[in-house]
C-alpha atoms as a PDB file:
ATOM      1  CA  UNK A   1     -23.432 -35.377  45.346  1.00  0.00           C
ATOM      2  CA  UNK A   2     -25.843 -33.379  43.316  1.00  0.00           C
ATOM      3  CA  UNK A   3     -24.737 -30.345  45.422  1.00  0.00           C
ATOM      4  CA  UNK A   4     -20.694 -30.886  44.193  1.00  0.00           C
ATOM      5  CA  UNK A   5     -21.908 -31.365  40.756  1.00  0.00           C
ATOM      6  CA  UNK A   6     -24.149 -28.095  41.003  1.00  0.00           C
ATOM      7  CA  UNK A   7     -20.855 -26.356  42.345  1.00  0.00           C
ATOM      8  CA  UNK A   8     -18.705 -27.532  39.587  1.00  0.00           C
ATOM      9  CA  UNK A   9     -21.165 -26.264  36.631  1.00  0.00           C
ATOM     10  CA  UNK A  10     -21.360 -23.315  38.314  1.00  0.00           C
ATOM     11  CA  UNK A  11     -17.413 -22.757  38.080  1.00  0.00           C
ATOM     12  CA  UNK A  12     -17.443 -24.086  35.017  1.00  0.00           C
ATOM     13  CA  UNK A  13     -19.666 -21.378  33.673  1.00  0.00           C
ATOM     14  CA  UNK A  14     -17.938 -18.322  35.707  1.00  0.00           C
ATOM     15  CA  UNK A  15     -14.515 -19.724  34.240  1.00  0.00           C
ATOM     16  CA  UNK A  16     -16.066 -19.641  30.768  1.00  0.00           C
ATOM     17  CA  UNK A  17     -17.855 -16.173  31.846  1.00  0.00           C
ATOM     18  CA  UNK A  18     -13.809 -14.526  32.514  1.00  0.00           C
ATOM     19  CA  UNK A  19     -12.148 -15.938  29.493  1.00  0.00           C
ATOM     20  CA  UNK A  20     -15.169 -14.491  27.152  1.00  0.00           C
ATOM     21  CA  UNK A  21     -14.623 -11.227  28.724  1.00  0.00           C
ATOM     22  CA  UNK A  22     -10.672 -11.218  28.570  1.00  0.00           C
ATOM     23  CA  UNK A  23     -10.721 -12.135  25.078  1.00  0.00           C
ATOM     24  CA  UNK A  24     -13.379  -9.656  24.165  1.00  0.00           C
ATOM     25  CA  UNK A  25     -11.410  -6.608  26.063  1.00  0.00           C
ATOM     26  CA  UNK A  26      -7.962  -8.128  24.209  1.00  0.00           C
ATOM     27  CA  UNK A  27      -9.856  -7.867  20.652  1.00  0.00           C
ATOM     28  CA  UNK A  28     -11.179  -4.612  21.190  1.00  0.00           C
ATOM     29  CA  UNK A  29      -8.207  -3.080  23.138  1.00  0.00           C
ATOM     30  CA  UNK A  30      -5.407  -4.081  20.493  1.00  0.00           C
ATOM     31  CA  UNK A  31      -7.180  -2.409  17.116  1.00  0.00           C
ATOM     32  CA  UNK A  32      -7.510   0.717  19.684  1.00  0.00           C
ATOM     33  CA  UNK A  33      -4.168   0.904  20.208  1.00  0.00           C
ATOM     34  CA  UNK A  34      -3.238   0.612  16.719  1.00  0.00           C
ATOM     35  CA  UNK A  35      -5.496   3.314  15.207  1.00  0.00           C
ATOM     36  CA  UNK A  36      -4.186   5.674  17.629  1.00  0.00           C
ATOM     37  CA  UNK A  37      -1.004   4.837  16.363  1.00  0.00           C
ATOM     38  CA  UNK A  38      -1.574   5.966  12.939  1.00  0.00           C
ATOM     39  CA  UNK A  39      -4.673   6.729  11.344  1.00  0.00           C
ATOM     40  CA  UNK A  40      -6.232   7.441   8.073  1.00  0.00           C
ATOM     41  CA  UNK A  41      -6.262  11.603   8.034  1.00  0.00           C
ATOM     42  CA  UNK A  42      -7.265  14.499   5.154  1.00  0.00           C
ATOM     43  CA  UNK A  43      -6.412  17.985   5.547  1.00  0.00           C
ATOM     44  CA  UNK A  44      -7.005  21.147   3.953  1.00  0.00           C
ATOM     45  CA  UNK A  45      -4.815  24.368   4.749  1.00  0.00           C
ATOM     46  CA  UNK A  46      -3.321  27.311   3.449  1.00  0.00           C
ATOM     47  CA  UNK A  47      -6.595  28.011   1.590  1.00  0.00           C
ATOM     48  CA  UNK A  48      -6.298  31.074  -1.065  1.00  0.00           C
ATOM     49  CA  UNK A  49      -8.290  33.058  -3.258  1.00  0.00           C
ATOM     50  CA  UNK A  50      -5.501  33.338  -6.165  1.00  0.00           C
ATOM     51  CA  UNK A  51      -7.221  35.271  -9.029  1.00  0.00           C
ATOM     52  CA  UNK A  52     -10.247  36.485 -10.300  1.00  0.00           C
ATOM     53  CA  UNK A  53     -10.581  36.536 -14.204  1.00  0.00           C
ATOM     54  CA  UNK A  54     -12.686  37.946 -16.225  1.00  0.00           C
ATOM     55  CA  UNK A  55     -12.478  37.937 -20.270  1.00  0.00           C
ATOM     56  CA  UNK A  56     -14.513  37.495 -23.403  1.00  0.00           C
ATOM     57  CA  UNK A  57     -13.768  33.632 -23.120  1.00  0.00           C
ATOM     58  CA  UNK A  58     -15.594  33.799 -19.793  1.00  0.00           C
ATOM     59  CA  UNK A  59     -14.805  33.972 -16.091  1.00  0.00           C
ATOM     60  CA  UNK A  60     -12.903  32.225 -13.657  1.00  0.00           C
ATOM     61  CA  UNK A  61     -11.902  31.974 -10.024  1.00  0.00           C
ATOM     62  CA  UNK A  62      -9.567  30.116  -9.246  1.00  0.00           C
ATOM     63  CA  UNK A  63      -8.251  28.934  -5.950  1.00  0.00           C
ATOM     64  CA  UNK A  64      -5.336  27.160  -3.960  1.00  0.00           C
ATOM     65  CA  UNK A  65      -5.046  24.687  -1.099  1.00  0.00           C
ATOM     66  CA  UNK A  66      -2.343  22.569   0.743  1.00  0.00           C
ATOM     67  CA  UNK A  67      -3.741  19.105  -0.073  1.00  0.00           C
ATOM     68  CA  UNK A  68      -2.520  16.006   2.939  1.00  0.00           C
ATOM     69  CA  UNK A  69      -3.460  12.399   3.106  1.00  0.00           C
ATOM     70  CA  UNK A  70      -2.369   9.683   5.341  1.00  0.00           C
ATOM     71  CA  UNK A  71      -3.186   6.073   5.415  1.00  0.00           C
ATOM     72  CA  UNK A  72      -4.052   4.068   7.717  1.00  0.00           C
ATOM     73  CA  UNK A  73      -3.102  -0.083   7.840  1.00  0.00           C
ATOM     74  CA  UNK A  74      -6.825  -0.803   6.830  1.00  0.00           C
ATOM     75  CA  UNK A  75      -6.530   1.721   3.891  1.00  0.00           C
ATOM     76  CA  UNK A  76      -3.521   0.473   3.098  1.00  0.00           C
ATOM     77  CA  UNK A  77      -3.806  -2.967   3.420  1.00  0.00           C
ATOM     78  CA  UNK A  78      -7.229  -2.783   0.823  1.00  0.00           C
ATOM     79  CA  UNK A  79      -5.008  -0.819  -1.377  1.00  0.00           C
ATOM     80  CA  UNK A  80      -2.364  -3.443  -1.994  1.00  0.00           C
ATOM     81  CA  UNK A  81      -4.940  -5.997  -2.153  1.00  0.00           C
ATOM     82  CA  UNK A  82      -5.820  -4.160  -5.411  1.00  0.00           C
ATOM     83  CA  UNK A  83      -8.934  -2.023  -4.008  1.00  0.00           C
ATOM     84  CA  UNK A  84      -8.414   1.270  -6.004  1.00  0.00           C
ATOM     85  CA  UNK A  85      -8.875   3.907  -3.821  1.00  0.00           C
ATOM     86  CA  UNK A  86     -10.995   7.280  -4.939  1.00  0.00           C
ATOM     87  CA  UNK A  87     -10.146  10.625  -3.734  1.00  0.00           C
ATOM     88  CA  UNK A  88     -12.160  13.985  -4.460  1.00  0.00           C
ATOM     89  CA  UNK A  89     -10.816  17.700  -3.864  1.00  0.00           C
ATOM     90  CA  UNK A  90     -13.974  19.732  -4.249  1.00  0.00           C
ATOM     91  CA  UNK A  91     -14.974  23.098  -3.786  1.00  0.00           C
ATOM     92  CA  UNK A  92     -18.338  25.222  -4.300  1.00  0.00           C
ATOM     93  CA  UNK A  93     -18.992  29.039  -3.577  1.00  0.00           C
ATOM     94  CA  UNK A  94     -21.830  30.568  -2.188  1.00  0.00           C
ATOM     95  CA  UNK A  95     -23.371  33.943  -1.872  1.00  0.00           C
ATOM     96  CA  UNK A  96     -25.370  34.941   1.465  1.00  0.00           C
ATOM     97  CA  UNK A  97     -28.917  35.449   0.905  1.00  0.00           C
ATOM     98  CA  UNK A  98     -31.684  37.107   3.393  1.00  0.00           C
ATOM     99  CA  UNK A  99     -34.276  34.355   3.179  1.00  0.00           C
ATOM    100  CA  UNK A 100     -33.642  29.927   3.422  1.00  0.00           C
ATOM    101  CA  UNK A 101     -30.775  28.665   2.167  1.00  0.00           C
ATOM    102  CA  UNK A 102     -27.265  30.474   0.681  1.00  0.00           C
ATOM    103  CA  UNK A 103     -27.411  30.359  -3.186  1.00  0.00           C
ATOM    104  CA  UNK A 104     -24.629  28.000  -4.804  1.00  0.00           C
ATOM    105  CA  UNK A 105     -22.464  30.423  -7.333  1.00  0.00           C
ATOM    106  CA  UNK A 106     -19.999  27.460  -8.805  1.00  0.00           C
ATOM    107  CA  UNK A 107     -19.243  23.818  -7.896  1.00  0.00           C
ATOM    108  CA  UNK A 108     -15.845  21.910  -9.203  1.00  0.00           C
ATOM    109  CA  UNK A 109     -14.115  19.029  -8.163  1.00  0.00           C
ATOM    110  CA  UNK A 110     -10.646  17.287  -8.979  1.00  0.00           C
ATOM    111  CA  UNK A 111     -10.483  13.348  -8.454  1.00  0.00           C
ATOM    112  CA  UNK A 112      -8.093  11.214  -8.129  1.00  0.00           C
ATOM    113  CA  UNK A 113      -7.341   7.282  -8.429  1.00  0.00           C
ATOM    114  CA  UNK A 114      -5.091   5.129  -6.776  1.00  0.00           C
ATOM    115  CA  UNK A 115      -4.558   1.420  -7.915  1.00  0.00           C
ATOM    116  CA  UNK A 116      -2.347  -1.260  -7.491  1.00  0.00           C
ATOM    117  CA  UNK A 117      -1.571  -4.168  -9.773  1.00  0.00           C
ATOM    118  CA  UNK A 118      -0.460  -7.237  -7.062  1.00  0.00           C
ATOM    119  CA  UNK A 119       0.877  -9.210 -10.312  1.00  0.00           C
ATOM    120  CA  UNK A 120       2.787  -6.648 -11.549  1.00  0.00           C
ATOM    121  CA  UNK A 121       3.952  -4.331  -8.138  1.00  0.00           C
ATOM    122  CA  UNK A 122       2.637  -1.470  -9.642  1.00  0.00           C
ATOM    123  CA  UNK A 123       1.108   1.127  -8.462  1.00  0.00           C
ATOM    124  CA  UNK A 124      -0.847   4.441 -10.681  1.00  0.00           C
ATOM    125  CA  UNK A 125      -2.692   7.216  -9.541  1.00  0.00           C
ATOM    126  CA  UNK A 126      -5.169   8.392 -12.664  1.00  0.00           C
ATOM    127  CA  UNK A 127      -6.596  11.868 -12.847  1.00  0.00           C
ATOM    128  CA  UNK A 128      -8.015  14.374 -15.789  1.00  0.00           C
ATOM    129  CA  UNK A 129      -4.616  14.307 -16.972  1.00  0.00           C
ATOM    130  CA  UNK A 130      -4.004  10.128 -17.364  1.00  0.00           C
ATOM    131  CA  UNK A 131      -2.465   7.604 -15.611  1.00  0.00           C
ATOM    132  CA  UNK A 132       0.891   8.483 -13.758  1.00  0.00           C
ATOM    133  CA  UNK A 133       3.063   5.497 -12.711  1.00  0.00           C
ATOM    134  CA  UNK A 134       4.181   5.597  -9.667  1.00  0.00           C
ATOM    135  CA  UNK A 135       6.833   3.273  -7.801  1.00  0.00           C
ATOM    136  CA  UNK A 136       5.268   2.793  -4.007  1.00  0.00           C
ATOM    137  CA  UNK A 137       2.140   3.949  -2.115  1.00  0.00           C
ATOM    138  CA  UNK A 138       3.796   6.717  -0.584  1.00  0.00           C
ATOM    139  CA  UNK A 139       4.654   8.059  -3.938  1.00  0.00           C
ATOM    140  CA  UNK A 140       1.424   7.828  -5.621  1.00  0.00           C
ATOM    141  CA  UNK A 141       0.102  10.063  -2.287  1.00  0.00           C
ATOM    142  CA  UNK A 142       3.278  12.303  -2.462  1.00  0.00           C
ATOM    143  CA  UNK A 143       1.516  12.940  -6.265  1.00  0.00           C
ATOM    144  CA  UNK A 144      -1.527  14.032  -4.561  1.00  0.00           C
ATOM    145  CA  UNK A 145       0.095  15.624  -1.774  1.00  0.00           C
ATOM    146  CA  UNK A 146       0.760  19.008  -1.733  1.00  0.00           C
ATOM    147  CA  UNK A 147       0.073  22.695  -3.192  1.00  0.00           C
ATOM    148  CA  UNK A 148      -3.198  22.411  -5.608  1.00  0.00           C
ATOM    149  CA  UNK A 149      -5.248  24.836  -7.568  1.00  0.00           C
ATOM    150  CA  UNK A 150      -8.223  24.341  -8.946  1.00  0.00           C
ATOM    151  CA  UNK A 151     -10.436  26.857 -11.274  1.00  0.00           C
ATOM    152  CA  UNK A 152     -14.132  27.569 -11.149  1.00  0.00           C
ATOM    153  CA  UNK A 153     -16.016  28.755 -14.509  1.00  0.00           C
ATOM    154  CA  UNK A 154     -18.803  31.318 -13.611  1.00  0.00           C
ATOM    155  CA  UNK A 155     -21.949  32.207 -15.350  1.00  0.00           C
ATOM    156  CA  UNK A 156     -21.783  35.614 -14.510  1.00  0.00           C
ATOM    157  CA  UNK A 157     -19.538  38.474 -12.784  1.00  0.00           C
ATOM    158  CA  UNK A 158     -19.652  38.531  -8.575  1.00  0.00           C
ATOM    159  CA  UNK A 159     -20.530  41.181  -7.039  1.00  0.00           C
ATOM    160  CA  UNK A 160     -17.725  43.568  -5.406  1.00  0.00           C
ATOM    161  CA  UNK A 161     -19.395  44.766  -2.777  1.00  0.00           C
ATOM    162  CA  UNK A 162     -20.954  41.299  -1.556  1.00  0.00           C
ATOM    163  CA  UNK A 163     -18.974  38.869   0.821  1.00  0.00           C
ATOM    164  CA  UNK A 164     -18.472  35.201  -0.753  1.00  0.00           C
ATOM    165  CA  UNK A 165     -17.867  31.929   0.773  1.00  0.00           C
ATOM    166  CA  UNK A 166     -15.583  28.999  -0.572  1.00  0.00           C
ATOM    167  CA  UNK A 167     -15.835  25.683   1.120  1.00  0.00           C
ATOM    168  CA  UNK A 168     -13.084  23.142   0.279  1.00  0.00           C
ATOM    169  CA  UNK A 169     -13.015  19.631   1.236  1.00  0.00           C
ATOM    170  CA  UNK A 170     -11.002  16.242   0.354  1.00  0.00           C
ATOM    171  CA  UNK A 171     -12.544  12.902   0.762  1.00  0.00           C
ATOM    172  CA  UNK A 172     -12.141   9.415   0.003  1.00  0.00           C
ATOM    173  CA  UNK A 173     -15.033   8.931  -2.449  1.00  0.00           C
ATOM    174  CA  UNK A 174     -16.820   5.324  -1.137  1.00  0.00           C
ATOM    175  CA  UNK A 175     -19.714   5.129  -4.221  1.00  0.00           C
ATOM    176  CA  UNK A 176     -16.751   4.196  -6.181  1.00  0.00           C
ATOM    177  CA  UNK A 177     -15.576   1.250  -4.117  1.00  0.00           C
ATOM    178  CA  UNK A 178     -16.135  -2.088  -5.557  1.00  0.00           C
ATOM    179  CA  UNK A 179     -19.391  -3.724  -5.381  1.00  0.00           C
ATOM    180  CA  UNK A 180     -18.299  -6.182  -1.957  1.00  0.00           C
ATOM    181  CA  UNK A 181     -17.649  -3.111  -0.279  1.00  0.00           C
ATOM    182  CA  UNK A 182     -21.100  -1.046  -1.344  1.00  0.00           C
ATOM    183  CA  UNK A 183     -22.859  -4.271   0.207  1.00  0.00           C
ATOM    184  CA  UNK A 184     -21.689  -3.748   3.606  1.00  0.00           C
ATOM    185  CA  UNK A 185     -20.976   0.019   3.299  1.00  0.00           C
ATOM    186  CA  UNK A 186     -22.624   1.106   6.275  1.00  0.00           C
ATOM    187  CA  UNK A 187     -20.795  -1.681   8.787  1.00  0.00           C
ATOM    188  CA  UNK A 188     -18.019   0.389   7.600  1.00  0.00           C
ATOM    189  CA  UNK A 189     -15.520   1.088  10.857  1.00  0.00           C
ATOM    190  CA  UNK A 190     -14.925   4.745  10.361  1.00  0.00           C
ATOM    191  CA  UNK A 191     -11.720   4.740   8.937  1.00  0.00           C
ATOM    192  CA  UNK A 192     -13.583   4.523   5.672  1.00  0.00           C
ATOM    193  CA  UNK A 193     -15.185   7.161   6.302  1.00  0.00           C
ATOM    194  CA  UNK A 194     -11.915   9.227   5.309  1.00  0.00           C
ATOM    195  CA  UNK A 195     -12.842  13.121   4.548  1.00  0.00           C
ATOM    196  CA  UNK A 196     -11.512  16.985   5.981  1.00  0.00           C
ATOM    197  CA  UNK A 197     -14.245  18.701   7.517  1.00  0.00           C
ATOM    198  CA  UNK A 198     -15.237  21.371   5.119  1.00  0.00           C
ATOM    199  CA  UNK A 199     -12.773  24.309   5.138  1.00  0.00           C
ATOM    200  CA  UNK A 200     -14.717  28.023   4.617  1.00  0.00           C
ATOM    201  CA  UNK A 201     -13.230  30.843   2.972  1.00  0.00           C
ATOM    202  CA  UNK A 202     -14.655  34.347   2.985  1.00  0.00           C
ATOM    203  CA  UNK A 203     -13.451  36.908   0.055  1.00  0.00           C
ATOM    204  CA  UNK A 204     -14.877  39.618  -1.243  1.00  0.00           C
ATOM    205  CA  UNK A 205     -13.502  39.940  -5.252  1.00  0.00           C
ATOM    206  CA  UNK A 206     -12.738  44.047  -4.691  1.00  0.00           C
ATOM    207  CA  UNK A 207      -9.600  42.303  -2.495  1.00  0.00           C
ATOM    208  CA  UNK A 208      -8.541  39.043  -5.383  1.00  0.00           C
ATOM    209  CA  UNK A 209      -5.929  40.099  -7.844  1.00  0.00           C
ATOM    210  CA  UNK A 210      -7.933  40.748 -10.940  1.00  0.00           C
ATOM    211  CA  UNK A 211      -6.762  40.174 -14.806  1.00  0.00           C
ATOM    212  CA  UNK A 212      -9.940  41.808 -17.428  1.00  0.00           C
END
């Protein structure tokens, strides 16, 4: 008798054993599926050196890029739960140097906000400008979306004859989530972890359009 009931248990625990292991493969195979589907996505092309300005005001480069975001449903679905959703263009130029690290000519950066109010089905994107109404998600990212410049201010002339490097890069900025989301930050899956990979540019300013 003890030898049936010794069989059972043992049945009973490699039944139990195969429906843990079908339900964990079903919970981790479905979300798969989905995020190849569509996923969250920045991109940076087209990259330009437009003009190179020098005056008594100051002087300025100032550059271009084709700007593309895509959500994913996680983004998304945080977005019209009312999570407002922080996106930074930035860019910084450097000049080679012989010894350690490059030296850092100019650093600027363009941000963006998206926000939805559930109550009143709106949705905004804010930048330097104000706040922009916008009618749906897909046109507050259209607002992003797109052909972009963006000018530096430089403490003093480049050099001609020396070879520069602009990096440009777009990122969903995650310090400025809300405070539930900082706790558990780094459980994050990696869809928050939204950003381009940083795009170089080498110019030298003898070859950018010039206005003294």
């Amino acid at each position: 008798m003890s030898r049936i009931q010794s069989l059972i248990k043992c049945l009973c625990l490699a039944v139990t054993c195969l429906l843990l292991a079908t339900l964990m493969v079903a919970c981790t195979s479905e979300p798969m599926e989905e995020s190849q589907e569509q996923q969250s996505s920045a991109s940076l092309e087209a990259m330009k050196v437009e003009e190179y300005h020098l005056s008594e005001e100051g002087i300025d480069l100032a550059f271009s890029a084709d700007l593309g975001l895509s959500l994913g449903p996680e983004l998304v679905s945080a977005a019209m739960r009312g999570v407002p959703l922080n996106f930074v263009y930035e860019i910084k130029v450097t000049e080679p140097r012989w010894y350690f690290f490059q030296k850092e000519v100019a650093y600027d950066a363009r941000e963006w906000r998206i926000s939805y109010q559930p109550l009143l089905r709106q949705w905004s994107v804010h930048d330097s400008q104000g706040a922009h109404q916008e009618i749906s998600l897909e046109d507050s990212l259209a607002y992003i979306n797109g052909t972009h410049r963006l000018r530096l201010s430089l403490d003093e002339p480049l050099d001609e004859n020396k070879e520069y490097t602009a990096k440009l890069r777009l990122r969903l900025d995650t310090t400025q989530l809300p405070g539930a989301f900082q706790f558990n930050l780094f459980n994050f899956r990696s869809v928050w972890s939204l950003s381009s990979e940083w795009q170089s540019l080498i110019f030298q300013t003898s070859t950018v359009k010039s206005n003294e």
